[in-house]
N, C-alpha and C. Protein backbone atom coordinates (compact mmCIF):
# COMPACT_ATOMS: atom_id res chain seq x y z
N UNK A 1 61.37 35.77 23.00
CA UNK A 1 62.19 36.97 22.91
C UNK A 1 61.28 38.20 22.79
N UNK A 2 61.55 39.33 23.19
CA UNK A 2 60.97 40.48 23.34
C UNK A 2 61.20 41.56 22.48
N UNK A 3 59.85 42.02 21.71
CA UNK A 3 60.11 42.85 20.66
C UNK A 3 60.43 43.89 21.07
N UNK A 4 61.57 45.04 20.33
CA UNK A 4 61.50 46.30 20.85
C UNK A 4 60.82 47.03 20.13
N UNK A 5 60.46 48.40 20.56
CA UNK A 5 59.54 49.52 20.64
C UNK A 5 59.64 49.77 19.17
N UNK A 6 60.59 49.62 18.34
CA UNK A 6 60.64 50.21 17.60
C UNK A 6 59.93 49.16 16.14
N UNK A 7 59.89 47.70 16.89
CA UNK A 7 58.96 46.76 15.83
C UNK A 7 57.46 46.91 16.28
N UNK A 8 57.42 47.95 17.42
CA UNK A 8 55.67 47.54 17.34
C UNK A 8 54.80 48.79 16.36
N UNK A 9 53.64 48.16 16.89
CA UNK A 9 52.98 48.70 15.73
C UNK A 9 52.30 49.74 17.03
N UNK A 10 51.64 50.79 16.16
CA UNK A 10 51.00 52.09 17.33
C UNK A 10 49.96 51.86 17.96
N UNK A 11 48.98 50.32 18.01
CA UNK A 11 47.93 50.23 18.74
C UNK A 11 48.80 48.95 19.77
N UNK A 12 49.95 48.18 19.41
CA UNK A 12 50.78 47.67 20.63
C UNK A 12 50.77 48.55 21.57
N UNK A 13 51.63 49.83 21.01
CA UNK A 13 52.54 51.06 21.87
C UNK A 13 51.37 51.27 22.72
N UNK A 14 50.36 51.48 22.39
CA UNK A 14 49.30 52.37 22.72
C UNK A 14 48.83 51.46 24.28
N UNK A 15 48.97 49.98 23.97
CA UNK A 15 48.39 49.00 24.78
C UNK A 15 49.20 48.75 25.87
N UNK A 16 50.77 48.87 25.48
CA UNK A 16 52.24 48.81 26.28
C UNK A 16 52.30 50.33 27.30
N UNK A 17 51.81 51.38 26.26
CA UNK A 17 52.11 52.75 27.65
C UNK A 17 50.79 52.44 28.58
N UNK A 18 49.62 52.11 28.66
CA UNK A 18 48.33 51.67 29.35
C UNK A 18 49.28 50.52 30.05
N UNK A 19 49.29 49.54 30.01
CA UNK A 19 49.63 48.38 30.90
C UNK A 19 50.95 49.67 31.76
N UNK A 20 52.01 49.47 31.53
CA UNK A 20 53.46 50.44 32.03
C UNK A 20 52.49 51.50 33.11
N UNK A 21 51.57 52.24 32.41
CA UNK A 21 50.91 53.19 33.49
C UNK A 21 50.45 52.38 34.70
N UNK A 22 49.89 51.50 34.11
CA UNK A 22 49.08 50.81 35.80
C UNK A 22 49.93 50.11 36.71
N UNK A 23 51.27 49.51 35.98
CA UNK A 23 52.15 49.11 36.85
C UNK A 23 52.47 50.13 37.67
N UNK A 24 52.73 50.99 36.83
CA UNK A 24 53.72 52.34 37.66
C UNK A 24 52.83 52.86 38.80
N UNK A 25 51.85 53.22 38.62
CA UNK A 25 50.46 53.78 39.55
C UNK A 25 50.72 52.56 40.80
N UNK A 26 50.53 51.38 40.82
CA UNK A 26 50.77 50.28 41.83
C UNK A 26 51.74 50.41 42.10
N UNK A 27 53.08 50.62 41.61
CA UNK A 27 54.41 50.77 42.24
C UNK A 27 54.28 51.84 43.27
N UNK A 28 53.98 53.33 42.45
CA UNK A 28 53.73 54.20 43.44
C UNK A 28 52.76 54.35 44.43
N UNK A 29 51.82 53.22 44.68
CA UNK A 29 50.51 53.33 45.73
C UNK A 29 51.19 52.26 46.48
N UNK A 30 52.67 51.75 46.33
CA UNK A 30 53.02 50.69 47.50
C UNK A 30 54.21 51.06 47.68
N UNK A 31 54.60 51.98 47.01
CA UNK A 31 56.11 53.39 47.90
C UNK A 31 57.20 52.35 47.26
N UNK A 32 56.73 51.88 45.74
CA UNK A 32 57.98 51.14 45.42
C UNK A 32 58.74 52.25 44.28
N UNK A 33 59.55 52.90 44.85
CA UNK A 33 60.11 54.38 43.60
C UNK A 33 61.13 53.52 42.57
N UNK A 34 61.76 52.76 43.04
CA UNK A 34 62.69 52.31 41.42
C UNK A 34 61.82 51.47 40.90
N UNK A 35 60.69 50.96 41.17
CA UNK A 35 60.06 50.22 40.09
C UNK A 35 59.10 51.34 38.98
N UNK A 36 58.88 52.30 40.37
CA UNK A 36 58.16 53.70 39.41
C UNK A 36 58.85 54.03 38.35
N UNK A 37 60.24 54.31 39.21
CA UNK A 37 61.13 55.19 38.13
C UNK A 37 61.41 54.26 36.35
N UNK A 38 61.40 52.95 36.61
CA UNK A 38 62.03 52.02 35.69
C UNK A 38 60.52 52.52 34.56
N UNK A 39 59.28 52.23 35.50
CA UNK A 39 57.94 52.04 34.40
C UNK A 39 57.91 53.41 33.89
N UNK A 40 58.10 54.42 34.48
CA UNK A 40 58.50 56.15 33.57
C UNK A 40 58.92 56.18 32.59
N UNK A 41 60.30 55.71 32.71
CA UNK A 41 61.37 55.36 31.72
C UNK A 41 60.76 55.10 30.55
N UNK A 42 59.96 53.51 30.77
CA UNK A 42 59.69 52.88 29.75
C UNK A 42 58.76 53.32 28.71
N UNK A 43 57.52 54.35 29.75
CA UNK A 43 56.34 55.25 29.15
C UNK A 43 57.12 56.04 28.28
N UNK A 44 58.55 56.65 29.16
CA UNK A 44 58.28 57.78 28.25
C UNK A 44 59.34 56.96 26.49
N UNK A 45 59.97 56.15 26.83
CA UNK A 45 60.60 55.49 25.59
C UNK A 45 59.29 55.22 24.39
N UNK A 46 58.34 54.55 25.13
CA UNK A 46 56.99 53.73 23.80
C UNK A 46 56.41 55.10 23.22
N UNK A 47 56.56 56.24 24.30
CA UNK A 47 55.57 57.48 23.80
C UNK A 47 56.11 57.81 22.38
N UNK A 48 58.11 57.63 22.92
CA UNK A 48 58.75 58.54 21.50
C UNK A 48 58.45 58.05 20.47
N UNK A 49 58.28 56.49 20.01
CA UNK A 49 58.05 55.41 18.98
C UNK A 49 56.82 56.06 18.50
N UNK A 50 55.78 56.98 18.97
CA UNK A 50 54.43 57.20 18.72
C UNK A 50 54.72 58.45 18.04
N UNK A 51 55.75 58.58 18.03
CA UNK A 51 55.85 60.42 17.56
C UNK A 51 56.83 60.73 16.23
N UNK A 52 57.18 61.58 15.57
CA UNK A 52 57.59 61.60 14.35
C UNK A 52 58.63 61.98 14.62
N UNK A 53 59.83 61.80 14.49
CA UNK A 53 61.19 62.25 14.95
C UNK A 53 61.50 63.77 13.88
N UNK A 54 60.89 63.71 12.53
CA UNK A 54 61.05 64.73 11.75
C UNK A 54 59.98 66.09 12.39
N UNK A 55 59.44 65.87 13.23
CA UNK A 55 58.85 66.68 13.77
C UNK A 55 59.79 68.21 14.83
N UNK A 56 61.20 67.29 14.83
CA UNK A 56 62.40 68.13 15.67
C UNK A 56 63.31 68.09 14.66
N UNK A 57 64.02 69.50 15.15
CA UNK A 57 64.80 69.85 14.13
C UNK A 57 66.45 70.10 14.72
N UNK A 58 67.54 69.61 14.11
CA UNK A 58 68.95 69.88 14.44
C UNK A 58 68.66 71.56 14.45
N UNK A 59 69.43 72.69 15.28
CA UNK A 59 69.92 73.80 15.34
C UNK A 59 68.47 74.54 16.32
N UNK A 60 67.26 73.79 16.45
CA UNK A 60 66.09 74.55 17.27
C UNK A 60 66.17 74.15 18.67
N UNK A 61 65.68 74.52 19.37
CA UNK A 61 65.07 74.86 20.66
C UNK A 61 64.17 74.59 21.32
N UNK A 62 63.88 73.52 22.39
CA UNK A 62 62.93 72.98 22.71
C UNK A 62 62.21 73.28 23.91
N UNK A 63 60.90 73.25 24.83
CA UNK A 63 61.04 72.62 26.23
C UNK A 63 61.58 71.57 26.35
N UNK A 64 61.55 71.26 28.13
CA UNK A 64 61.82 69.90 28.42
C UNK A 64 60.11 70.10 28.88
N UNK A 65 59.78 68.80 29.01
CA UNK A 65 58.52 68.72 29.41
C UNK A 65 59.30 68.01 31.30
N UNK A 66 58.41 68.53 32.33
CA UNK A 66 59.16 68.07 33.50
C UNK A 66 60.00 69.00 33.93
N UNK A 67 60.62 70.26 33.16
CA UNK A 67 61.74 70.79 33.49
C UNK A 67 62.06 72.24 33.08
N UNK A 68 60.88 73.15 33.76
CA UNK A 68 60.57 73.97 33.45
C UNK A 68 62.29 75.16 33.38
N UNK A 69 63.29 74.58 34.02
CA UNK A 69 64.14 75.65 34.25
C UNK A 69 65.38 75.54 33.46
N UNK A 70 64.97 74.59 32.12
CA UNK A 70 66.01 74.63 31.13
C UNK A 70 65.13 74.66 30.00
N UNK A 71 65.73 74.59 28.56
CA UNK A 71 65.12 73.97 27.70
C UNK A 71 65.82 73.20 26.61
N UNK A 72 66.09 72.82 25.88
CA UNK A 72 67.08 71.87 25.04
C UNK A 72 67.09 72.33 23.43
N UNK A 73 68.65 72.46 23.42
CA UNK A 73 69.46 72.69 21.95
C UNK A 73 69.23 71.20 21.53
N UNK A 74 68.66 71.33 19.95
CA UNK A 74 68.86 69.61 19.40
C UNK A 74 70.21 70.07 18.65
N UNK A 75 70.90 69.60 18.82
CA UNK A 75 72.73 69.41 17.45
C UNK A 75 72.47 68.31 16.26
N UNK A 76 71.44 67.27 16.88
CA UNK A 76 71.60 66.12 16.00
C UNK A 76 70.06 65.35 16.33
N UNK A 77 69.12 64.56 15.65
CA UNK A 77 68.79 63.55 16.13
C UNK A 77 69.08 62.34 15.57
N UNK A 78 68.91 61.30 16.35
CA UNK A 78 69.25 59.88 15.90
C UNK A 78 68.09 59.02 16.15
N UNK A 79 67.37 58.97 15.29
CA UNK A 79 66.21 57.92 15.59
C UNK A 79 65.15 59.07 16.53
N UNK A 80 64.80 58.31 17.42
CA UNK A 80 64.15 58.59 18.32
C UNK A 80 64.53 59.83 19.64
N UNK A 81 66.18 59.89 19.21
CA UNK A 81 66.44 60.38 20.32
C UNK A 81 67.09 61.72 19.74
N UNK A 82 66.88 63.05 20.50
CA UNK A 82 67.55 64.14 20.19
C UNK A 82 68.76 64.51 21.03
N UNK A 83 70.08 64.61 20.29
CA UNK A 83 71.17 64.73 20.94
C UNK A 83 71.43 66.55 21.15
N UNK A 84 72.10 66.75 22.10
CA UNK A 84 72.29 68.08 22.57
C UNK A 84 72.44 68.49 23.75
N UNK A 85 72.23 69.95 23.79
CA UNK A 85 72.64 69.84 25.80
C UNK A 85 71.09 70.95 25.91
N UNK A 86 71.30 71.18 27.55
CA UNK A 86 70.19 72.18 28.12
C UNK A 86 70.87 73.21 28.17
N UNK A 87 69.95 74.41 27.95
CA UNK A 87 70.02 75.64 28.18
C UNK A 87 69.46 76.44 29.60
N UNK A 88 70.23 77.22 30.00
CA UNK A 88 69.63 77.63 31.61
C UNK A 88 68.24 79.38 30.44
N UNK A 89 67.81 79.19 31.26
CA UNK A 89 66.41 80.45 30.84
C UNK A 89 66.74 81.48 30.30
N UNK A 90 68.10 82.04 30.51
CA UNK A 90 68.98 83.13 30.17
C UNK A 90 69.66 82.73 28.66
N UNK A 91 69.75 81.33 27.94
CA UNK A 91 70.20 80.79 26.88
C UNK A 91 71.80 80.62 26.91
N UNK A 92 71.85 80.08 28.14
CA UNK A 92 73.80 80.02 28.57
C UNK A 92 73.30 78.40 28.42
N UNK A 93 74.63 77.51 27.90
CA UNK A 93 74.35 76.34 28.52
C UNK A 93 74.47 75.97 29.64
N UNK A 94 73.82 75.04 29.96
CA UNK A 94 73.25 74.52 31.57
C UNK A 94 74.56 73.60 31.90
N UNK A 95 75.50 73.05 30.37
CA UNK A 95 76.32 71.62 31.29
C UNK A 95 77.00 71.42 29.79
N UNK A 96 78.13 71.32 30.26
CA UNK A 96 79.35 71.10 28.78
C UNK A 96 79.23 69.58 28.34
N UNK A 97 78.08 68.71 28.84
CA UNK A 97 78.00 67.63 28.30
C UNK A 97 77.08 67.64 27.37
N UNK A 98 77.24 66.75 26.21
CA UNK A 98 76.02 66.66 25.44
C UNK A 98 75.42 65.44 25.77
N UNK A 99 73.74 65.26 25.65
CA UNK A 99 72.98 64.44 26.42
C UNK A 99 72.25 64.22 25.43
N UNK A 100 71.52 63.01 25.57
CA UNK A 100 70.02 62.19 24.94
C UNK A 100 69.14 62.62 25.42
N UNK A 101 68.37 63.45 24.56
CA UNK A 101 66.50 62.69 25.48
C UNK A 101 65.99 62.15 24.56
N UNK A 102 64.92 61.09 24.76
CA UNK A 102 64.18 61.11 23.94
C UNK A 102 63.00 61.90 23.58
N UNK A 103 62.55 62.06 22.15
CA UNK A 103 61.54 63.13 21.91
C UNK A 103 60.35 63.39 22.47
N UNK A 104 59.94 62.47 23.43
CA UNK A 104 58.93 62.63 23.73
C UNK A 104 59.02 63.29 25.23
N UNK A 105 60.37 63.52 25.56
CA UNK A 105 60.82 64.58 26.54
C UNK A 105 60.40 66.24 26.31
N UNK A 106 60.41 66.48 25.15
CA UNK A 106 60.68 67.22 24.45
C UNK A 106 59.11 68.10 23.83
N UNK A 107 59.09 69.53 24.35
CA UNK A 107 57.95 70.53 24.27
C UNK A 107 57.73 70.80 22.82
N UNK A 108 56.91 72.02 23.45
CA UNK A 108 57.21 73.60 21.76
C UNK A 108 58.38 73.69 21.68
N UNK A 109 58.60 74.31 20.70
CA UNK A 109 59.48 74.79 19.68
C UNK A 109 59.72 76.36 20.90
N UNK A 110 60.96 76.69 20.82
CA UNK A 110 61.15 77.57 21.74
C UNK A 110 61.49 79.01 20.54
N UNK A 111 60.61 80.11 20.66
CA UNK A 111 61.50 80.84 19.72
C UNK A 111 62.20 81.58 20.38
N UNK A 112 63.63 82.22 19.37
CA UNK A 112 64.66 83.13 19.96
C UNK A 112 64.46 83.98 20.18
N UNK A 113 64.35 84.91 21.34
CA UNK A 113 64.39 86.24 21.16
C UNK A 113 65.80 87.04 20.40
């Protein structure tokens, strides 16, 4: 059975985003994109396990890392993951849904003007 991310320890994680990279690099040097896309995924899931979730805060303002033309309201986090929606550059929301990323999606601290 297969441990999840959240029982390993940070020199696993460390060994799991290295292996995930080289798959992904071979996926993409043989034009295989959903195997890319799946090993992304997974990088960017082991990265969040590496990072301090108290490090983000409910009511602040984030980048997206990847996504220069929004940036993200946290409302809540849960574990690993910060709940909320995107903001368009102007500070309108981007989408009446509220969404997951995980934190390791997730930039500077955005301040308000």
């Amino acid at each position: 059975m297969e441990k999840r991310y959240s029982e390993y320890t940070q020199e696993e994680l460390r060994l799991e985003i290295a292996e995930l990279t080289e798959k992904a690099q071979k996926a993409e040097q043989l034009g295989m994109v959903n195997e890319f896309a799946v090993h992304e995924r997974k990088i960017i899931m082991a990265k969040s396990y590496m990072m301090d979730p108290g490090d983000f805060k409910a009511g602040e303002t984030y980048e997206i890392e990847g996504d220069p033309e929004h940036t993200f309201y946290i409302e809540y986090m849960n574990g690993v993951f910060a709940w909320g929606y995107r903001k368009t550059q102007q500070g309108e929301k981007a989408s009446a849904e509220e969404e997951a990323l995980p934190i390791s999606m997730l930039g500077h601290k955005v301040t308000e003007k």
